[in-house]
Protein backbone atom coordinates (compact mmCIF):
# COMPACT_ATOMS: atom_id res chain seq x y z
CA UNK A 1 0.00 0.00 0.00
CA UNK A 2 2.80 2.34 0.96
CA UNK A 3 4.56 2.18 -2.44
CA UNK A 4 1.70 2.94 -4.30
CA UNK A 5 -0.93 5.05 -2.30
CA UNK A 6 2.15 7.27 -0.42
CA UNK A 7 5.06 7.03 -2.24
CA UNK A 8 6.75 10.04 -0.43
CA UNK A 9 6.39 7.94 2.42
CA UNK A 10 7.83 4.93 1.43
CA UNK A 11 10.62 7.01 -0.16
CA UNK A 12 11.32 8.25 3.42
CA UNK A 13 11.10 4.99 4.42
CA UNK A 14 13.14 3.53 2.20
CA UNK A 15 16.33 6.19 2.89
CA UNK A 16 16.16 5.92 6.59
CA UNK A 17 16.07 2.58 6.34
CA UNK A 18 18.29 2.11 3.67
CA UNK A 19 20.84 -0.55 5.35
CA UNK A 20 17.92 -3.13 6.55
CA UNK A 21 17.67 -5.95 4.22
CA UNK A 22 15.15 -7.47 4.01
CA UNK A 23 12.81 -3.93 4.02
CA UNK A 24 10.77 -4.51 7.30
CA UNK A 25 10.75 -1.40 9.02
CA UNK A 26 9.45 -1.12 13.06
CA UNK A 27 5.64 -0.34 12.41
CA UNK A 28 6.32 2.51 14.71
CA UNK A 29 8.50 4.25 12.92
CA UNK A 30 6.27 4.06 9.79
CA UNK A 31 3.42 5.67 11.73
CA UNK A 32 6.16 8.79 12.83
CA UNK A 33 6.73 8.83 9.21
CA UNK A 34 3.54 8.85 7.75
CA UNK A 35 2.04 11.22 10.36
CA UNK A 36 4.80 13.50 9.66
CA UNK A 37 4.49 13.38 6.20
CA UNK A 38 0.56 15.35 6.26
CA UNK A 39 -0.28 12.66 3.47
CA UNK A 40 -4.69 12.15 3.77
CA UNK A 41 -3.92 8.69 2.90
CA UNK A 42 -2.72 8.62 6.35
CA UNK A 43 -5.53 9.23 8.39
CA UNK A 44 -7.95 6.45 6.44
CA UNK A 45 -8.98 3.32 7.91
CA UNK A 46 -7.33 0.97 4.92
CA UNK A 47 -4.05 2.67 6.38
CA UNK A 48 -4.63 2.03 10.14
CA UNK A 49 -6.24 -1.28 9.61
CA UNK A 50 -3.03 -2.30 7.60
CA UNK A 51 -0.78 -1.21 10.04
CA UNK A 52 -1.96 -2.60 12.83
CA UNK A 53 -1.72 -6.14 10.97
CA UNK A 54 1.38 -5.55 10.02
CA UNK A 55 2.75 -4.49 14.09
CA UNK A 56 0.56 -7.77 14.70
CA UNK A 57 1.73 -9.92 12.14
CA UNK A 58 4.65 -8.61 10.10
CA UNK A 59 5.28 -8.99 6.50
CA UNK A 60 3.84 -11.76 4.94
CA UNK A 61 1.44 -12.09 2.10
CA UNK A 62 -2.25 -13.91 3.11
CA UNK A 63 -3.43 -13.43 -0.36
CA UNK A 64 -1.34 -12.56 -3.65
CA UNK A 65 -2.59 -10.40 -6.06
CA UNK A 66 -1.94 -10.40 -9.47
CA UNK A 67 -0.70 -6.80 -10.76
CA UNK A 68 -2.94 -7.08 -14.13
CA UNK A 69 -2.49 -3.79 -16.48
CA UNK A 70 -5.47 -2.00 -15.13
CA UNK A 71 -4.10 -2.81 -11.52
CA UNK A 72 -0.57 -1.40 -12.66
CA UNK A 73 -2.10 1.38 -14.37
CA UNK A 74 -4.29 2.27 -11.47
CA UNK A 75 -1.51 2.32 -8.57
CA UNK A 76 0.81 4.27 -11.11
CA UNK A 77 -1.33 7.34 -11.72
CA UNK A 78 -2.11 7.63 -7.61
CA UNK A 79 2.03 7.50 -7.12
CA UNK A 80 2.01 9.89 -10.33
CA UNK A 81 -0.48 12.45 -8.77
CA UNK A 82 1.33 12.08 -5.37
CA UNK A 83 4.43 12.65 -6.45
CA UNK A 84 3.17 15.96 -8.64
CA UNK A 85 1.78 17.70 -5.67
CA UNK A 86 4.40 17.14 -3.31
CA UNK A 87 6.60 18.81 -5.81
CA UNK A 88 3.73 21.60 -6.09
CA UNK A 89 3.66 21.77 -2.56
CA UNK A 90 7.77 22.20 -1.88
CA UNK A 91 9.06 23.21 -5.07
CA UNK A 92 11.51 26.10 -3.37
CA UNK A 93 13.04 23.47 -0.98
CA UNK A 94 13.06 21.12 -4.12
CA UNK A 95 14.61 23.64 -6.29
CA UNK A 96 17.55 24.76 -3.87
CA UNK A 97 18.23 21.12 -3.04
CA UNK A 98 18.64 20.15 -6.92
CA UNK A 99 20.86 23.42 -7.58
CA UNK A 100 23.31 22.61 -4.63
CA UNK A 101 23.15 18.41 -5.14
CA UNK A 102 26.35 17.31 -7.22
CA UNK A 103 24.34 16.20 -10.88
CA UNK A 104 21.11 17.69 -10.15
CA UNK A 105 20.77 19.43 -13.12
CA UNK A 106 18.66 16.02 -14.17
CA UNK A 107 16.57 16.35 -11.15
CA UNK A 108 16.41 19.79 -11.26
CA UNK A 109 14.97 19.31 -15.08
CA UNK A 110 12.40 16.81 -13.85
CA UNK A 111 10.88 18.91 -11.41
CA UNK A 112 10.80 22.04 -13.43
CA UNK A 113 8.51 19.50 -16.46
CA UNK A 114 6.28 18.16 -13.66
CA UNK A 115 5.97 21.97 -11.92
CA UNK A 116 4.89 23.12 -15.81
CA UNK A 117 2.33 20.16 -16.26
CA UNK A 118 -0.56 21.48 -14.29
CA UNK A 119 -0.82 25.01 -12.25
């Protein structure tokens, strides 16, 4: 759910946890993170009811799910509109980062596309 629904989140996630392998973060620091993060996918039930199965039973996978093209297709443009706004939303901080990061003129080139897109 994470990587699809809030994938500033699970970005987050993903760098502070960066060393753990497998990816099985403490459930309480992905509630800290998600909080923090002012995502509204936060504060829905599908969100709480998933995380409290996974500080009760870890990761594991009770029923598979086939990612069919609709699926993918789905999940992509929710990441895709995520990812857009929380650009929108910190585009100075963005900006300054890519200027100052060694080789950001690539990211800095991304953001400026996805900031022209939609206003």
């Amino acid at each position: 759910m994470l990587r699809y629904e809030m994938p500033v989140v699970y970005h987050l996630l993903r760098r502070l946890c960066a060393t753990q392998q497998p990816f099985e973060p403490d459930w309480q620091v992905i509630r800290s993170v998600a909080e923090a993060s002012k995502d509204p996918s936060c504060g829905k039930a599908k969100f709480r009811r998933y995380l409290d199965e996974y500080r009760r039973d870890g990761v594991y996978c009770r029923r598979g799910k086939r990612l069919t093209p609709e699926r993918k297709a789905y999940y992509e443009g929710i990441c895709r509109r995520k990812r857009e706004e929380y650009i929108r939303r910190n585009r100075r901080r963005l900006l300054a980062e890519a200027r100052n990061a060694p080789g950001g003129d690539r990211l800095l080139g991304e953001i400026k596309s996805i900031l022209k897109m939609k206003r």
